[in-house]
Protein backbone atom coordinates (compact mmCIF):
# COMPACT_ATOMS: atom_id res chain seq x y z
CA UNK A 1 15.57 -70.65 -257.41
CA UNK A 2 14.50 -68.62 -254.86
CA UNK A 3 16.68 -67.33 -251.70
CA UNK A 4 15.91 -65.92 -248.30
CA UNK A 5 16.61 -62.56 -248.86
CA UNK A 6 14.05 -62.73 -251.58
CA UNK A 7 11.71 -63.82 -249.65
CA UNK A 8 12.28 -61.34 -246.88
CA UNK A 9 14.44 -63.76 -244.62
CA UNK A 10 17.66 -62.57 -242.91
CA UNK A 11 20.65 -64.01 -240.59
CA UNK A 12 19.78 -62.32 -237.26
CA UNK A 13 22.35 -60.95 -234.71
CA UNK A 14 23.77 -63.95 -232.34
CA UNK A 15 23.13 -61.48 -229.30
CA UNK A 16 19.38 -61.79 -230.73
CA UNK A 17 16.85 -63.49 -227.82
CA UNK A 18 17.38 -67.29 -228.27
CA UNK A 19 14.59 -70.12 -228.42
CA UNK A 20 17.28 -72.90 -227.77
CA UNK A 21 20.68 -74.10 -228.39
CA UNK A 22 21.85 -76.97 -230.47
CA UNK A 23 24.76 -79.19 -229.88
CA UNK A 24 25.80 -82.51 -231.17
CA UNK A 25 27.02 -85.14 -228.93
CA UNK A 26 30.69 -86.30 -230.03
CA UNK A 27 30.75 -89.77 -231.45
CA UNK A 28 33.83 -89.95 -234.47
CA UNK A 29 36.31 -91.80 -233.10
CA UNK A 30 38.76 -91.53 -234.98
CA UNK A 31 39.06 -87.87 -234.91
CA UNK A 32 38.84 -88.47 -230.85
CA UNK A 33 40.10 -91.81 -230.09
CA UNK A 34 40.77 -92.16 -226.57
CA UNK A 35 39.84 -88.95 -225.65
CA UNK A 36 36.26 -89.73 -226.47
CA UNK A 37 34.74 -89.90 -222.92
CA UNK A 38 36.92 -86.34 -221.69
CA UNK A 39 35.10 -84.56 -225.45
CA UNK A 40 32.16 -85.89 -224.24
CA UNK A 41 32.53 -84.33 -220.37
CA UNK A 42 33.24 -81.38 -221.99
CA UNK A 43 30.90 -81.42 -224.01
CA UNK A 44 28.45 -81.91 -221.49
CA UNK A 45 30.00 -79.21 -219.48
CA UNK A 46 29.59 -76.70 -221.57
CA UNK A 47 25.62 -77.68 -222.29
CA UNK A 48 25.17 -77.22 -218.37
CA UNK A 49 26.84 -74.02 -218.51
CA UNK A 50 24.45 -72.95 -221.33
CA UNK A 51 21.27 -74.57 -220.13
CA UNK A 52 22.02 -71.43 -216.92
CA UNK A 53 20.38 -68.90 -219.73
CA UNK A 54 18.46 -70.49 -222.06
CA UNK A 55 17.30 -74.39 -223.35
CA UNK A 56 19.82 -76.81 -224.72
CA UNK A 57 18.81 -80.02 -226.77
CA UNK A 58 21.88 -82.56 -227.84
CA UNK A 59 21.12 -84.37 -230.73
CA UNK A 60 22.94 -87.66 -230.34
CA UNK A 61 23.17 -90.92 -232.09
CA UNK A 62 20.43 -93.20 -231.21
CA UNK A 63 22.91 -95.37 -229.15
CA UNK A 64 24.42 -92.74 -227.23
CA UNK A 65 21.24 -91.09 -226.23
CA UNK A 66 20.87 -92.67 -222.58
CA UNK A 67 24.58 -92.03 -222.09
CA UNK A 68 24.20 -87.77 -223.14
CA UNK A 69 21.15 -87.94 -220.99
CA UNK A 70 23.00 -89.07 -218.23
CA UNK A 71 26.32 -86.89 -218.86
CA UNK A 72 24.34 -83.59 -219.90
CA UNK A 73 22.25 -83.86 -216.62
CA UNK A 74 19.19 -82.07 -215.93
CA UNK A 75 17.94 -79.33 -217.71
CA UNK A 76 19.95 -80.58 -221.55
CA UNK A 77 17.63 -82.53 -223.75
CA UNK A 78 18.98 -85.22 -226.06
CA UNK A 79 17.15 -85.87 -229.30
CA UNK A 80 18.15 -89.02 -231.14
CA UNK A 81 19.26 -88.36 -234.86
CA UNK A 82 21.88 -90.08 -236.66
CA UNK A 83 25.17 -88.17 -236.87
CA UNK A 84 29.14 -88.73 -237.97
CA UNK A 85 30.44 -85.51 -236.03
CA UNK A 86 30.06 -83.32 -233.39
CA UNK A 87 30.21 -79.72 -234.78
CA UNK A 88 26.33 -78.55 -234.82
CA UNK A 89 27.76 -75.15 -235.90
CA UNK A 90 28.71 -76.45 -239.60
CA UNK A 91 26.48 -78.93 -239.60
CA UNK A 92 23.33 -77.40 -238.20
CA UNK A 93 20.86 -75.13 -240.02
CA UNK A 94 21.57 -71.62 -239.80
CA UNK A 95 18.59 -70.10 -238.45
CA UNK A 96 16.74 -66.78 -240.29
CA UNK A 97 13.73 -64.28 -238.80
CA UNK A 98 11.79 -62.16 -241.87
CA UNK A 99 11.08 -59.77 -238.84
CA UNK A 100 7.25 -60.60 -238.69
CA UNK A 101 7.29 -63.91 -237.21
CA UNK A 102 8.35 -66.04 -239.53
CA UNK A 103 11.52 -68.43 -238.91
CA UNK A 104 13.41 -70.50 -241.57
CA UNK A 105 16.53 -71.81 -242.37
CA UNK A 106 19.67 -72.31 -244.46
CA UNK A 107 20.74 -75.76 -245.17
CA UNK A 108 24.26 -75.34 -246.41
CA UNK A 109 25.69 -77.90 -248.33
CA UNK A 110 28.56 -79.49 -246.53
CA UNK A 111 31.64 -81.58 -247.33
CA UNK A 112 33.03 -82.25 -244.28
CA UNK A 113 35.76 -78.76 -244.36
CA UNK A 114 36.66 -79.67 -248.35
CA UNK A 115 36.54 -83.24 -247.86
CA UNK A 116 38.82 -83.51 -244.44
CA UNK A 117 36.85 -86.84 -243.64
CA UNK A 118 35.91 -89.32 -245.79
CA UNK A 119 32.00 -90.61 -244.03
CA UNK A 120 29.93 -87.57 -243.59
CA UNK A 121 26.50 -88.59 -244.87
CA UNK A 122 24.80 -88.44 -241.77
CA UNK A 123 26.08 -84.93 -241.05
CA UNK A 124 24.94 -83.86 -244.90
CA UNK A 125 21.19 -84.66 -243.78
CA UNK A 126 21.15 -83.47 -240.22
CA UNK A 127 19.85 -79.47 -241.35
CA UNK A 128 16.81 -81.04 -243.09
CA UNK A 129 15.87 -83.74 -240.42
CA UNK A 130 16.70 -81.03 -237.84
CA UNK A 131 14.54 -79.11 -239.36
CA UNK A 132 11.49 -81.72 -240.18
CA UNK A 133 11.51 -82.19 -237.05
CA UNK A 134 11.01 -78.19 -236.07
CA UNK A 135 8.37 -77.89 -238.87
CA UNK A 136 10.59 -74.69 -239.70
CA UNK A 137 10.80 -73.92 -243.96
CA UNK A 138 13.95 -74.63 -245.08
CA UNK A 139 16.34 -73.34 -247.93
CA UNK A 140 18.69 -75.73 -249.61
CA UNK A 141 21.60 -73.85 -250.61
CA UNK A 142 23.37 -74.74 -253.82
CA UNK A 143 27.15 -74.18 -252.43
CA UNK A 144 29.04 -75.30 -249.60
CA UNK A 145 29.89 -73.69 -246.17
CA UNK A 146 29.97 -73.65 -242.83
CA UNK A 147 28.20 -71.59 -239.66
CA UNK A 148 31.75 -71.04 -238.52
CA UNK A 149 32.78 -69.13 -241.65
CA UNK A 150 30.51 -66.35 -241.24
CA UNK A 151 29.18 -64.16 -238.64
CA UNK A 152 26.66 -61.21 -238.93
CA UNK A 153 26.12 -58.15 -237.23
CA UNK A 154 22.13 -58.62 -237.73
CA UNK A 155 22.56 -55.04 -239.46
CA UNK A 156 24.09 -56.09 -242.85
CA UNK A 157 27.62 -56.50 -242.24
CA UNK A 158 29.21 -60.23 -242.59
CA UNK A 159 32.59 -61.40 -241.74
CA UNK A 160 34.49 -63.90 -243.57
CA UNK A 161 37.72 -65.46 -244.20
CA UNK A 162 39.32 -65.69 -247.65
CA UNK A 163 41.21 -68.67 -246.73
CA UNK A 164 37.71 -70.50 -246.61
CA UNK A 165 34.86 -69.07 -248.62
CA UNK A 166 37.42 -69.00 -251.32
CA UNK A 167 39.18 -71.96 -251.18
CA UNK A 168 38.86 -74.31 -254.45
CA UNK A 169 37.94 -77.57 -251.77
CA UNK A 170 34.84 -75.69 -251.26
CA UNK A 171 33.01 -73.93 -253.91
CA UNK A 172 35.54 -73.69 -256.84
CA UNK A 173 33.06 -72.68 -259.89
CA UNK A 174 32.09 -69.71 -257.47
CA UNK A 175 34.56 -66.55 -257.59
CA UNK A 176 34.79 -63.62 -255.33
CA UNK A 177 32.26 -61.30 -256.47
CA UNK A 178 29.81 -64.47 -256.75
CA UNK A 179 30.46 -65.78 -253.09
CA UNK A 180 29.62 -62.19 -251.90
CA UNK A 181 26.02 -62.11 -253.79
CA UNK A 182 25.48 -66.06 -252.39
CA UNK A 183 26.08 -64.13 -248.94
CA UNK A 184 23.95 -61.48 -249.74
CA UNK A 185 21.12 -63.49 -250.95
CA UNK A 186 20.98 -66.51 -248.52
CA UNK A 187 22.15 -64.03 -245.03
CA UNK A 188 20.48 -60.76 -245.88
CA UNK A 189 23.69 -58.99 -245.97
CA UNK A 190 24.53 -55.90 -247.50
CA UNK A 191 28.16 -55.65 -246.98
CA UNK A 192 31.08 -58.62 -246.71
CA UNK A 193 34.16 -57.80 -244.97
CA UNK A 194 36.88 -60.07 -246.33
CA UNK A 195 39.62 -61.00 -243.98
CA UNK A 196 42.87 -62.41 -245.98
CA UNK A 197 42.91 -65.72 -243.23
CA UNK A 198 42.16 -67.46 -239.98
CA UNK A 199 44.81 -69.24 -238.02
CA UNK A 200 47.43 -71.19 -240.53
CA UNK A 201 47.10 -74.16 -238.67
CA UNK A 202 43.07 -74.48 -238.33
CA UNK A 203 41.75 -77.95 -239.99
CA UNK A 204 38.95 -76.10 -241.05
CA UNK A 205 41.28 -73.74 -243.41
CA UNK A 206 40.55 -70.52 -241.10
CA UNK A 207 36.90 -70.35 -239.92
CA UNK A 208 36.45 -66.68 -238.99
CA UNK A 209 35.06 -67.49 -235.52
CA UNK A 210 38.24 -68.33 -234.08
CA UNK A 211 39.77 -64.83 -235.18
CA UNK A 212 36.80 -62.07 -235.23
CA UNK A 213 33.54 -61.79 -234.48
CA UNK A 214 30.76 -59.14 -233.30
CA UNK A 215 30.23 -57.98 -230.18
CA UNK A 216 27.11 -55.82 -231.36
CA UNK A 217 26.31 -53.38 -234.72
CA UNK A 218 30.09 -51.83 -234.82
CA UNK A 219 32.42 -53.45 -232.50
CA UNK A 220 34.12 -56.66 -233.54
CA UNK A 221 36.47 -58.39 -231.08
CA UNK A 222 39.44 -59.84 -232.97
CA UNK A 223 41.99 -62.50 -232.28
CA UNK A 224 45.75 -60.79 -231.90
CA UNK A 225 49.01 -62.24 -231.51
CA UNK A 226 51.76 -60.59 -228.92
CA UNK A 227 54.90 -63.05 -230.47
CA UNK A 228 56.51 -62.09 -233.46
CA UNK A 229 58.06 -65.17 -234.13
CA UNK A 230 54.83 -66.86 -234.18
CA UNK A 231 53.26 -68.04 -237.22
CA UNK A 232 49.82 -66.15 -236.73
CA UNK A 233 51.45 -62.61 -235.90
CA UNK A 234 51.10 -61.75 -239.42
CA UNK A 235 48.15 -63.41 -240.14
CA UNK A 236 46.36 -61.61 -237.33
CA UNK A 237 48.19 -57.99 -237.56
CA UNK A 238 46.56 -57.83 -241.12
CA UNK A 239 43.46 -59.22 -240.30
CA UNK A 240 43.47 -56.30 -237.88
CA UNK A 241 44.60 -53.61 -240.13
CA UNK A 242 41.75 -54.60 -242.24
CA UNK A 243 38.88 -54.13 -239.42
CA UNK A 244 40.68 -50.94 -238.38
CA UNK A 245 40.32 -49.54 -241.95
CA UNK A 246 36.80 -50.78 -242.14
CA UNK A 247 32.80 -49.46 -242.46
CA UNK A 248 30.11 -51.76 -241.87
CA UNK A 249 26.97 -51.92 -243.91
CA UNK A 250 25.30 -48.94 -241.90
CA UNK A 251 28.47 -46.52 -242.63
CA UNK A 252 30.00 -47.17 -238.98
CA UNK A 253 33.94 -47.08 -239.18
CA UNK A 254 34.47 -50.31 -236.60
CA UNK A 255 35.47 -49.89 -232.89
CA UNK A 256 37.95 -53.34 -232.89
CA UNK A 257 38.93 -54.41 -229.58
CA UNK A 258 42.00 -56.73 -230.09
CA UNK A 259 42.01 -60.26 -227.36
CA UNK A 260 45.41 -62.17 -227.44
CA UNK A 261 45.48 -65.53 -228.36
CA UNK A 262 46.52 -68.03 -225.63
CA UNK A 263 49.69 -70.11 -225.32
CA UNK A 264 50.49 -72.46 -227.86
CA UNK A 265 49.20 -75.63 -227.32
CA UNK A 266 50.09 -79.25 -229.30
CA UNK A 267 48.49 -82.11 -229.64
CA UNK A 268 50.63 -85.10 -230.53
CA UNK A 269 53.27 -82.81 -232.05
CA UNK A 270 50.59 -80.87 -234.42
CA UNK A 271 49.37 -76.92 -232.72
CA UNK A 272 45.64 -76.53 -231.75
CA UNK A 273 43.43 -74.06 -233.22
CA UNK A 274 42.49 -72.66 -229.43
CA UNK A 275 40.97 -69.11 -228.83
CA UNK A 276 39.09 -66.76 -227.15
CA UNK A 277 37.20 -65.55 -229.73
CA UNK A 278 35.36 -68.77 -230.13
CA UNK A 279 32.76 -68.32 -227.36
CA UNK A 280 28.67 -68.98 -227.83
CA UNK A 281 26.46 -65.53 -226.73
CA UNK A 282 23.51 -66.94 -224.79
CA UNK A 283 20.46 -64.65 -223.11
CA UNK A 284 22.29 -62.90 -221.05
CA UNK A 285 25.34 -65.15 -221.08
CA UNK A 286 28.13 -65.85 -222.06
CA UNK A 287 30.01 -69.10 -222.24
CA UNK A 288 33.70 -68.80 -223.16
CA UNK A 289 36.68 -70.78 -223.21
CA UNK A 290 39.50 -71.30 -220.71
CA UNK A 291 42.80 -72.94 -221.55
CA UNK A 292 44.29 -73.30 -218.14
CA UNK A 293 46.60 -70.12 -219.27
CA UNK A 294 47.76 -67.06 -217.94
CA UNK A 295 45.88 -64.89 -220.51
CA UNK A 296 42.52 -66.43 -219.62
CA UNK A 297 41.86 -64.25 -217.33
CA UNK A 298 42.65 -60.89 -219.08
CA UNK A 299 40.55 -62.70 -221.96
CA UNK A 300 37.76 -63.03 -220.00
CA UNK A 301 37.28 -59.30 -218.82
CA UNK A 302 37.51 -58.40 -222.07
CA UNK A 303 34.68 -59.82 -223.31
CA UNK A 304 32.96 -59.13 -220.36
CA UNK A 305 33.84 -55.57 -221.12
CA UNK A 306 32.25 -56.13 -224.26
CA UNK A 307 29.08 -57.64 -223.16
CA UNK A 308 28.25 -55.79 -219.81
CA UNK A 309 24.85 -56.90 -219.53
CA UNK A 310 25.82 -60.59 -219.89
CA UNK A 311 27.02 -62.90 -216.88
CA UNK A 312 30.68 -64.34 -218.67
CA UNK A 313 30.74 -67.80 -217.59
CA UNK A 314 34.19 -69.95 -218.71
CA UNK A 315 34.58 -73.37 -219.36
CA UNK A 316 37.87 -75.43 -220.13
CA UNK A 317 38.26 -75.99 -223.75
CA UNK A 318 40.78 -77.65 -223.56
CA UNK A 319 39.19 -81.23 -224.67
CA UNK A 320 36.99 -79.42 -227.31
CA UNK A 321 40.25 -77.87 -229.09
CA UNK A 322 41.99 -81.55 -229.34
CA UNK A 323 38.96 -82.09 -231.66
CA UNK A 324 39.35 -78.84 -233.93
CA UNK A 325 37.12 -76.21 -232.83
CA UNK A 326 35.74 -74.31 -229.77
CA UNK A 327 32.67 -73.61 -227.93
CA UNK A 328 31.30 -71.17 -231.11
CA UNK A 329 31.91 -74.60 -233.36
CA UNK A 330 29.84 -77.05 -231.16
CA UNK A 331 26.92 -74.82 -230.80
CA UNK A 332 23.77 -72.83 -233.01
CA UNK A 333 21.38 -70.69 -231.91
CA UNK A 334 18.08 -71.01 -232.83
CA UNK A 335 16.33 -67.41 -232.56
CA UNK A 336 12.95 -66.44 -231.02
CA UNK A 337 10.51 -65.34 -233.67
């Protein structure tokens, strides 16, 4: 079989000039029940904010399509495709450059976050109609995951959780050393930086955008927790002891600049996997989340800090969260060639 890498393909950076951005319009109810409509406003809210820097399309169900169109507005496309969920960033292709013009990309095999949901075949064929429908080459990859589980510096350097990549409910023939050449073959990378976990109490096991992620080649912002008696203060201290002790693929030690979660927040008793760290880099944007918290606001100079030639834009998350994920989870980039 052959892979990207072999054929010259590579993950670029998400700071990387965009063609467009993918979403998926929300449409499971039983993951939303009666919050359908405020996902869906939210949704549509954060497709407006996006659609400020660069193109948006929605892929929605064929029934829902007039009622995106008229939520999303002006300026947010809605292509009809047939889908189960709403999370483009697992679901979606993950787009790759070869650096002369050529665009392709992975189609990950998914099971629905080691089988969380029982109907998901709709959302196992979405990459390849997606990408039909592009005329863009893709590459069928023989082992599960997820966009959210990775992210690259464009340079060589890929971020991961353990708790994920490694968990038996996703690939478990594949060991450690194996997982790291699948990474290496299918992204282009050169190094994998292995953090022990994501938050304890994510459905999706600990996706590493909701705890670190690249700012550019050598600075990662990373999710930390102020409360000791909180379940993720260990979870994150050693994440960040890790990236502190780190070198990326190009030799750099990393420059980590640490963003405190928000307030706890519950949903029918169970906590919600909400932070800052799940935002989507547009050109010359950025569109994070707000949780109506005091720390919002220190969260969102910080990443504006980090990204000084991007306008920081923030949207309330707080009806994307109830579902699972953030604004990172409900969006891909598709580069410019």
């Amino acid at each position: 079989m052959t892979t990207p890498t072999a054929e010259g393909f590579s993950m670029p950076a998400e700071w990387h000039p965009h063609e467009r951005c993918w979403m998926a319009w929300p449409c499971r109810q039983e993951l939303w029940g009666d919050r359908l409509d405020d996902a869906r406003d939210a949704y549509a809210a954060v497709a407006q904010a996006i659609a400020e820097f660069e193109p948006v399309t929605m892929v929605a169900n064929p029934g829902d399509v007039a009622a995106a169109s008229m939520k999303c507005g002006r300026g947010v496309d809605v292509l009809p495709m047939e889908l189960d969920d709403s999370w483009m960033r697992d679901i979606g292709p993950t787009f790759l450059l070869d650096g002369k013009g050529g665009i392709a990309a992975c189609d990950w095999h998914f099971n629905a976050w080691g089988h969380k949901y029982d109907y998901y075949n709709n959302d196992v064929r979405l990459a390849e109609a997606l990408l039909g429908h592009l005329k863009i080459r893709r590459f069928e990859a023989p082992f599960v995951l997820e966009g959210g589980a990775i992210h690259h510096d464009g340079e060589g350097t890929v971020l991961t959780t353990e708790t994920v990549l490694l968990n038996p409910n996703r690939n478990p023939g594949m060991d450690k050393a194996e997982t790291e050449q699948a990474l290496c073959d299918w992204l282009g990378a050169k190094k994998v930086i292995w953090l022990p976990a994501g938050y304890h109490y994510d459905e999706t096991d600990g996706h590493v955008d909701n705890v670190a992620c690249f700012a550019r080649p050598g600075v990662v912002l990373a999710a930390s927790c102020p409360d000791e008696g909180d379940p993720n203060y260990e979870i994150l201290r050693a994440n960040l002891e890790i990236l502190h002790a780190s070198t990326d693929a190009q030799g750099r030690t990393l420059e980590v600049i640490a963003i405190d979660q928000p307030a706890r927040m519950e949903e029918d008793g169970e906590r919600l996997a909400s932070s800052y760290i799940n935002f989507y880099i547009a050109n010359g944007g950025i569109v994070m989340p707000g949780f109506e918290d005091k720390r919002d606001a220190a969260a969102r100079r910080a990443i504006a800090h980090a990204f000084p030639h991007h306008n920081v834009i923030q949207v309330s998350a707080v009806d994307i969260v109830r579902g699972g994920g953030g604004i990172h989870c409900i969006t891909q980039q598709q580069p410019k060639t």
